[in-house]
Protein backbone atom coordinates (compact mmCIF):
# COMPACT_ATOMS: atom_id res chain seq x y z
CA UNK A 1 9.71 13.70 170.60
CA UNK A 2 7.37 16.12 171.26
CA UNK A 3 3.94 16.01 172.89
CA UNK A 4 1.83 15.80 170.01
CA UNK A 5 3.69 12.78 168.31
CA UNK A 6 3.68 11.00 171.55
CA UNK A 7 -0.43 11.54 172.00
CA UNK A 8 -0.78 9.95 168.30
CA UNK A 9 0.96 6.60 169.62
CA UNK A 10 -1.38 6.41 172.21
CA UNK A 11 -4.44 6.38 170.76
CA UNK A 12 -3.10 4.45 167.53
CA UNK A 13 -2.67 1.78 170.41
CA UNK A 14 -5.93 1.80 171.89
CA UNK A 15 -7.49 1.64 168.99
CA UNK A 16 -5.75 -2.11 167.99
CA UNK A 17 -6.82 -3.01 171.55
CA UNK A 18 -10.12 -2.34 171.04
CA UNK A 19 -11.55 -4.55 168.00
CA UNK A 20 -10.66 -7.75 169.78
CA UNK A 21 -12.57 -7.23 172.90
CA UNK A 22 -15.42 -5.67 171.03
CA UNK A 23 -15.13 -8.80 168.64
CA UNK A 24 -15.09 -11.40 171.78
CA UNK A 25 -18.28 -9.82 173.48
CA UNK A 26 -19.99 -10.16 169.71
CA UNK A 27 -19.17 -13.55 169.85
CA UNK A 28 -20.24 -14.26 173.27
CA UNK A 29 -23.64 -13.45 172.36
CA UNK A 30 -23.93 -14.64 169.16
CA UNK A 31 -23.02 -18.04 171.22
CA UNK A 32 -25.50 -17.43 173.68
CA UNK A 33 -28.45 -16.47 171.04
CA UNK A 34 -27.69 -19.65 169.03
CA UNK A 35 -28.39 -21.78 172.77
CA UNK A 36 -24.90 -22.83 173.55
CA UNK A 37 -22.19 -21.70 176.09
CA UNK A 38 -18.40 -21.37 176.15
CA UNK A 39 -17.90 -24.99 176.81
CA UNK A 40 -20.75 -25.88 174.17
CA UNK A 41 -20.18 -24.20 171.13
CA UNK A 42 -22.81 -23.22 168.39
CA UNK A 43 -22.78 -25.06 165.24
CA UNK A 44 -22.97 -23.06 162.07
CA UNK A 45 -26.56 -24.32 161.54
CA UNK A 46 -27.54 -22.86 164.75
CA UNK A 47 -26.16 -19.98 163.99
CA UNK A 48 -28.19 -19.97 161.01
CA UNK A 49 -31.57 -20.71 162.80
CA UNK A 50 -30.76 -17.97 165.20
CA UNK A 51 -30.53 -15.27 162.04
CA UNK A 52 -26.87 -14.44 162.78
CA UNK A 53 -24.95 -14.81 159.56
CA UNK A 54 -22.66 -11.82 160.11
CA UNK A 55 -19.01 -12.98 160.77
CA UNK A 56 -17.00 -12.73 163.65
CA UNK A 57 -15.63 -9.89 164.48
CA UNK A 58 -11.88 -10.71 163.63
CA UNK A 59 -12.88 -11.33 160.83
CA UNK A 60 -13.70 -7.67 159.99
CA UNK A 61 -11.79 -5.35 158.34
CA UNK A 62 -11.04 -2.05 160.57
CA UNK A 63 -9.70 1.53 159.24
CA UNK A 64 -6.71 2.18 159.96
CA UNK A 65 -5.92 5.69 162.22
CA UNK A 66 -4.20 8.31 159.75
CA UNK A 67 -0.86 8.40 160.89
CA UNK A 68 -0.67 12.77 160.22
CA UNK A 69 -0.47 14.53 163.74
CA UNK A 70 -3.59 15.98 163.69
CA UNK A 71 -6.00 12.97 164.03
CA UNK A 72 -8.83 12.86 164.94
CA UNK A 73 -10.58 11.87 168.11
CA UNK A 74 -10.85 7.79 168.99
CA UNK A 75 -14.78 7.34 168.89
CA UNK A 76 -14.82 8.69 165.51
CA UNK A 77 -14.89 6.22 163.10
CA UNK A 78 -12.60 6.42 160.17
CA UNK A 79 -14.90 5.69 157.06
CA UNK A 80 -14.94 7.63 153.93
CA UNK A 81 -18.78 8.12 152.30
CA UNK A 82 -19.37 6.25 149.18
CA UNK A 83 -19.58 9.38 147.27
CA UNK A 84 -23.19 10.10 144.82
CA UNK A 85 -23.07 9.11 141.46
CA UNK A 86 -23.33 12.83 139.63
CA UNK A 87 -25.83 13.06 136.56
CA UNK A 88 -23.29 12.89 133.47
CA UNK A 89 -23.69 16.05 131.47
CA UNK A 90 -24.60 16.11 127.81
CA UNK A 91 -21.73 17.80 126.37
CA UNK A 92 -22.55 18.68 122.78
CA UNK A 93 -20.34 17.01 120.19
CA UNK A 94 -18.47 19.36 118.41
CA UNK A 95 -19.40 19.60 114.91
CA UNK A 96 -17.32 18.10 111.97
CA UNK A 97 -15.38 20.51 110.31
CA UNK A 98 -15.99 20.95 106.60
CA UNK A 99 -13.83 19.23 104.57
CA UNK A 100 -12.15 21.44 102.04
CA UNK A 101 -13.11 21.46 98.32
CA UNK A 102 -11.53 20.04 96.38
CA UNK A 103 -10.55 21.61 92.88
CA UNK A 104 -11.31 19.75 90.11
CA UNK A 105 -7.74 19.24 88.45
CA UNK A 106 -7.85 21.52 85.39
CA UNK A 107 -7.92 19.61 81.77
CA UNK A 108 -5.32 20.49 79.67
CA UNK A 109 -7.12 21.12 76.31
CA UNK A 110 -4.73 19.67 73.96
CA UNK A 111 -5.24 21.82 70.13
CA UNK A 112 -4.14 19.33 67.38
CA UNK A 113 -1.85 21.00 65.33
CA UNK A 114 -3.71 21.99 61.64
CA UNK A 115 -1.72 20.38 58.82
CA UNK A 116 -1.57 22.39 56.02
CA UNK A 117 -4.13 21.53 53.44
CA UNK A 118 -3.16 19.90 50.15
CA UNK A 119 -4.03 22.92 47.41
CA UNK A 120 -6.51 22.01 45.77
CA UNK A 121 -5.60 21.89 41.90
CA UNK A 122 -8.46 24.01 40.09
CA UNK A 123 -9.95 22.68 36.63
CA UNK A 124 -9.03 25.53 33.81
CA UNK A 125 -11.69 28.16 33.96
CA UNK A 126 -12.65 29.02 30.60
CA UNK A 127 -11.86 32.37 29.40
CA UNK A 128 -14.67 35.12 30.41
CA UNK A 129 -16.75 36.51 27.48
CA UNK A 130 -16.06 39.68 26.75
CA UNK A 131 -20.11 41.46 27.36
CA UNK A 132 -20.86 44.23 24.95
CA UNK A 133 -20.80 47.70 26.65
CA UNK A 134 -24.34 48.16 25.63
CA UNK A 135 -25.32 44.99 27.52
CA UNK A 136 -23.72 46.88 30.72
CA UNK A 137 -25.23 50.65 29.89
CA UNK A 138 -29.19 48.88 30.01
CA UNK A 139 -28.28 46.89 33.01
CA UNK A 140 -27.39 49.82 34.36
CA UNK A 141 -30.12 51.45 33.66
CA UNK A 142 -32.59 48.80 35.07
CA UNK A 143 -31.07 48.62 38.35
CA UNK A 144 -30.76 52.76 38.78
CA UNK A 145 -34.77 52.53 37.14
CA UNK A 146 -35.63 49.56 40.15
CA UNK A 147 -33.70 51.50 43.41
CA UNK A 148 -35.33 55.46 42.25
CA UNK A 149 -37.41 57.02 45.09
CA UNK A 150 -41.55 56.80 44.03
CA UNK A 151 -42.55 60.12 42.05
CA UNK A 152 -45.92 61.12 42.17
CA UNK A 153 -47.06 63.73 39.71
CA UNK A 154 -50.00 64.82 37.76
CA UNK A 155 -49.19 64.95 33.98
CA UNK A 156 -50.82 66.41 30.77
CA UNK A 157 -51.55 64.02 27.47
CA UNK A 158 -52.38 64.89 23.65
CA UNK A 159 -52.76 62.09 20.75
CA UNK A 160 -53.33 61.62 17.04
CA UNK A 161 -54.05 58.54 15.96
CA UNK A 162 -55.36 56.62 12.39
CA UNK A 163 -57.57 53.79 13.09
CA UNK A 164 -58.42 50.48 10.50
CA UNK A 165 -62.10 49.43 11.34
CA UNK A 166 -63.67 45.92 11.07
CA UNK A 167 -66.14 45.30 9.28
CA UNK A 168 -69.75 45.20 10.75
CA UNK A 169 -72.87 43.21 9.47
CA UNK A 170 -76.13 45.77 9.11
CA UNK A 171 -79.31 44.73 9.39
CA UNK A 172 -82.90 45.99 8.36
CA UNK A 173 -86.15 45.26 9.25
CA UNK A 174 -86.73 43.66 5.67
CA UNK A 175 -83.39 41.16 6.45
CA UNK A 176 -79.88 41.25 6.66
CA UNK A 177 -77.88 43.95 4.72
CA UNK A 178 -74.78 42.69 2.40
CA UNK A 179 -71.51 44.50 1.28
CA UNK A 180 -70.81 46.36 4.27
CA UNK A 181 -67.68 48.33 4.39
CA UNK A 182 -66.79 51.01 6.86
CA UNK A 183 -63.72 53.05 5.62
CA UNK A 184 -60.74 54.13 8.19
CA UNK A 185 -60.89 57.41 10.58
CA UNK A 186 -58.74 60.06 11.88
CA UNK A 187 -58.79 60.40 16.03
CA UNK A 188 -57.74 63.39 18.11
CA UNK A 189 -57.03 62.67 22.08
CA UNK A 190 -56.36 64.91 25.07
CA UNK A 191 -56.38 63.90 28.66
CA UNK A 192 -55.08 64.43 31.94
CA UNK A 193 -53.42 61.95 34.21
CA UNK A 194 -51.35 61.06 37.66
CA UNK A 195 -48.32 59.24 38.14
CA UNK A 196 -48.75 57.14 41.35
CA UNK A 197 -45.28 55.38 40.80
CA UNK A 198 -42.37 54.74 38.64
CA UNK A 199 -44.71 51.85 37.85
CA UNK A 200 -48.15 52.60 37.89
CA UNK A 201 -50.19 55.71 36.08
CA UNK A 202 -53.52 56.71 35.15
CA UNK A 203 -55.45 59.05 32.97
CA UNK A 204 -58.81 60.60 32.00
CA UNK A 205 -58.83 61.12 28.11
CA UNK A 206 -61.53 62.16 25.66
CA UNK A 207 -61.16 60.92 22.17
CA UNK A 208 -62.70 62.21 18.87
CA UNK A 209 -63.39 60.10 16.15
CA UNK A 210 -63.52 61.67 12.66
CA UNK A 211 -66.48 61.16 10.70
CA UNK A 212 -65.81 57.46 8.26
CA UNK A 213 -67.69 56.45 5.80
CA UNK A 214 -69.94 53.01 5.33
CA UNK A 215 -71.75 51.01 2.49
CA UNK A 216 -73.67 48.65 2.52
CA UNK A 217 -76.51 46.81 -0.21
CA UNK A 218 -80.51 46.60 1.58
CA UNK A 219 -82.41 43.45 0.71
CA UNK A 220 -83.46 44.77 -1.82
CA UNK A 221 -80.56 45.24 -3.64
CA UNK A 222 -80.35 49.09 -3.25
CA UNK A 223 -76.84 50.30 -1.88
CA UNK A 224 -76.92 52.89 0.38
CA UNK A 225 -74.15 55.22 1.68
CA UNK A 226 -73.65 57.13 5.46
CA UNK A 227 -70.88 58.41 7.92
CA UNK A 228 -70.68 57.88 11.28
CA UNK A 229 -68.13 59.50 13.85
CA UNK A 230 -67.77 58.97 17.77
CA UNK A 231 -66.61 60.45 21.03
CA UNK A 232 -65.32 58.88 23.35
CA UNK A 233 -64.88 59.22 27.63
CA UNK A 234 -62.27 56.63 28.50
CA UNK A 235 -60.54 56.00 31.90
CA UNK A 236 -57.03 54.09 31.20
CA UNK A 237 -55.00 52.76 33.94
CA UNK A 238 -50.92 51.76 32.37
CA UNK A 239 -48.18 49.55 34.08
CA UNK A 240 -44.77 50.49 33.05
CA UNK A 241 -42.12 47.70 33.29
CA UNK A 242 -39.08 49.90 33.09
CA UNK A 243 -36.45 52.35 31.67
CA UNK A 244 -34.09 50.86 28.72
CA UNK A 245 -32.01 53.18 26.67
CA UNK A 246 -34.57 56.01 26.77
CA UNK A 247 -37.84 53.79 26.17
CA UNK A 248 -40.13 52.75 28.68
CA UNK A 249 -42.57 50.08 27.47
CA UNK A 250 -45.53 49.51 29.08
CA UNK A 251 -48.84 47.84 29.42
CA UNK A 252 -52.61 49.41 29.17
CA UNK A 253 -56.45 49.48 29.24
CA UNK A 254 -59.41 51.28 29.63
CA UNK A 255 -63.32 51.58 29.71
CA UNK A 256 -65.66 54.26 29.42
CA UNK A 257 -68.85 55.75 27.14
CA UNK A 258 -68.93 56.12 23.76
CA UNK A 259 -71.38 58.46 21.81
CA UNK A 260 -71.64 57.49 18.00
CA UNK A 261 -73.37 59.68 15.44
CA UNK A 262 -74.55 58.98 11.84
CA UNK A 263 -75.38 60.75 9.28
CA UNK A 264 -78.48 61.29 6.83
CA UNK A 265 -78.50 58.29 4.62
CA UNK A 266 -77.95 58.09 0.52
CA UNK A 267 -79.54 55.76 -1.66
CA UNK A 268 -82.60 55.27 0.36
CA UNK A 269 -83.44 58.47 1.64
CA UNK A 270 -83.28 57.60 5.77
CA UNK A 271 -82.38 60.23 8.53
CA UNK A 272 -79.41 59.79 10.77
CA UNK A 273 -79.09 58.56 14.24
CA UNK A 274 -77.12 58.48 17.61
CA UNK A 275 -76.49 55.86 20.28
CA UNK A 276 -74.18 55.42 23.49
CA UNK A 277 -72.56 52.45 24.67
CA UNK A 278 -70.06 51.09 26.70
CA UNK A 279 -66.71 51.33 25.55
CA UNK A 280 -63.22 49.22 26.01
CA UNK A 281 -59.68 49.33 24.88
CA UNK A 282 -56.59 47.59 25.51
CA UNK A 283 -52.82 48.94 24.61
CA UNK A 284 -49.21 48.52 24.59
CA UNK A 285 -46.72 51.41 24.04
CA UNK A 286 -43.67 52.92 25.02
CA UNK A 287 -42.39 56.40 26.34
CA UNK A 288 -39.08 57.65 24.66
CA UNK A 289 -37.46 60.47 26.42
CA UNK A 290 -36.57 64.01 24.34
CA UNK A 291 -32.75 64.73 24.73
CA UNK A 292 -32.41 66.47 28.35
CA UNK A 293 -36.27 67.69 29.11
CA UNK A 294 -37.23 64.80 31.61
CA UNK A 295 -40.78 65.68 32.27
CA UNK A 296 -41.82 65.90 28.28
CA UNK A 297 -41.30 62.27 26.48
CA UNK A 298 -42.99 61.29 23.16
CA UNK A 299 -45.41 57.91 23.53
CA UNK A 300 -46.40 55.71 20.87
CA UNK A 301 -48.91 53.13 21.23
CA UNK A 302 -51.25 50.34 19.31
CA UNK A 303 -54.95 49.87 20.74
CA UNK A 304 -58.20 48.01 20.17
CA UNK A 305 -60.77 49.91 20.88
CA UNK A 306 -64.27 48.10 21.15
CA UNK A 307 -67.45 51.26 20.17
CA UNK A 308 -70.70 49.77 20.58
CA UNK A 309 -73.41 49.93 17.89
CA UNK A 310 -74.68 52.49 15.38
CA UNK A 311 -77.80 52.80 13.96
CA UNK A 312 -80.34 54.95 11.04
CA UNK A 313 -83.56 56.06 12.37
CA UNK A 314 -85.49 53.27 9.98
CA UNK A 315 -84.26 50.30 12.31
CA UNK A 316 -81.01 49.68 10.36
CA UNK A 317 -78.20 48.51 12.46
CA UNK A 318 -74.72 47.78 12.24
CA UNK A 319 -73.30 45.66 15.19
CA UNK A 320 -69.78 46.53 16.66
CA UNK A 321 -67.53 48.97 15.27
CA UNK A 322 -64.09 47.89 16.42
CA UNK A 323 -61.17 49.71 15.53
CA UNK A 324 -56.96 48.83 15.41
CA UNK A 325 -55.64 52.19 16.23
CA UNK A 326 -51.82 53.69 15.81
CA UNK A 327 -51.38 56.57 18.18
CA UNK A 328 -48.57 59.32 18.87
CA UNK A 329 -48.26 62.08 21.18
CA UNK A 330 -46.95 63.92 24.06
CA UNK A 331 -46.73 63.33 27.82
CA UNK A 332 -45.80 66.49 30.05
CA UNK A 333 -44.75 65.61 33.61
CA UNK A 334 -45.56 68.64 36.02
């Protein structure tokens, strides 16, 4: 064995010598503290009153010498220090994971199957009506007349005309005259107008009544004979509801000033007289278009015509004169 090996036993054995004699001189005086000797031994009370409550030294537990070569020296003493409780760290939890998505399971769409429907059995349609080919040209016409662009356009106007008069009651400054009769009249018409539309139209005519004779019986029982004539400043305005087979009918009216003249009266010798009043008309016609001219078309109308009062120079008056006129003439479209 060598030297080193051999030193190791040595001091392992002084070191189990040791504790027991170190124990016995504890002991010793521990008896000796407590009042007693080796022949009188201390009681554990006394040992208690004395403050000695540590046990004997066999009792003790002593380290045992490493048994590797390199040992330490003897007076060390072999005792490990409690080690110091280290602060414990926070260590961050680690964060959940997501939890994957989940896809919604996809819905079958189930598409009912379509039976095929039942036809229907159709009630017997009664036979279509034959429609007259004329029925078809005006319709025709209408719609073409309703969907034409707006024409504006100045046009030119001449009329002849016969009119039937009313009768009017005279009166004198002696009383009321009796019999009156005014006979019928002749007119002549020219004017100018502007179409603002296929619909709507004006004009500016002057019309000349011819010169018609009245009669009439004075209180007195003398009849008495004049003429009396007129000329007239009328503006007319005309709605025209549409093109059928070449005629367009339409609707009319107009006011202006009439001047009515008489002449020197028979029977009682009495000088003639004038007056001016307001005038009125209303009137229905129709343009018919001439073969392939379109701006020149013939129009025919009927119009009451409304002239005021006429007079003699001796007071005599005759209230009214209204007249039913039939007209013709010309229209020219520039």
């Amino acid at each position: 064995m060598s030297v080193k090996y051999l030193a190791a036993l040595a001091v392992s054995g002084i070191l189990m010598v040791v504790p027991p004699i170190s124990a016995g001189i504890q002991d010793a005086k521990a008896v000796e503290l407590a009042g007693a000797d080796e022949e009188d031994t201390a009681t554990k009370d006394q040992l208690r009153k004395a403050g000695l409550v540590q046990l004997p030294g066999p009792h003790l537990k002593m380290a045992e010498p490493e048994s590797t070569p390199s040992a330490k020296p003897v007076s060390q003493t072999l005792t490990r220090p409690n080690p110091k409780p280290q602060p414990e760290k926070n260590i961050p939890e680690s964060e959940p994971k997501p939890e994957p998505k989940l896809r919604e399971p996809v819905k079958k769409v189930v598409v009912p199957e379509h039976k095929p429907a039942v036809p229907v059995k159709k009630a017997a349609e009664p036979a279509a009506k034959e429609v007259p080919k004329a029925t078809i040209a005006v319709e025709e016409k209408v719609a073409s007349e309703l969907h034409q662009p707006t024409i504006a356009a100045p046009y030119f106007r001449m009329d002849v005309g016969y009119g039937l008069t009313l009768t009017p009651e005279g009166t004198t400054t002696a009383g009321d005259m009796t019999g009156e009769d005014v006979a019928n009249l002749a007119l002549f018409s020219a004017g100018l107008g502007y179409r603002f539309s296929n619909k709507l139209r004006a004009d500016l005519t002057a019309d000349y009544r011819t010169d018609a004779e009245f009669d009439a019986t004075t209180p007195g029982g003398a009849a008495v004979s004049s003429e009396v004539n007129g000329l007239a400043v009328m503006l007319n305005g005309y709605y025209d509801i549409g093109t059928f087979e070449g005629f367009t009918p339409y609707l009319g009216g107009g006011v202006g000033i009439v001047r009515l003249e008489t002449t020197e009266q028979t029977g009682t010798m009495v000088a003639g007289d004038t007056s001016t009043n307001f005038a009125w008309a209303l009137n229905v016609g129709s343009a018919i278009e001439l073969g392939n001219d379109e701006n020149t078309l013939a129009d025919v109308s009927y119009r009451f015509v409304s002239l005021g009062k006429f007079k003699q120079q001796d007071g005599t008056t005759y209230d009214d004169l209204m007249v039913y006129e039939f007209r013709a003439g010309l229209r020219h479209h520039f």
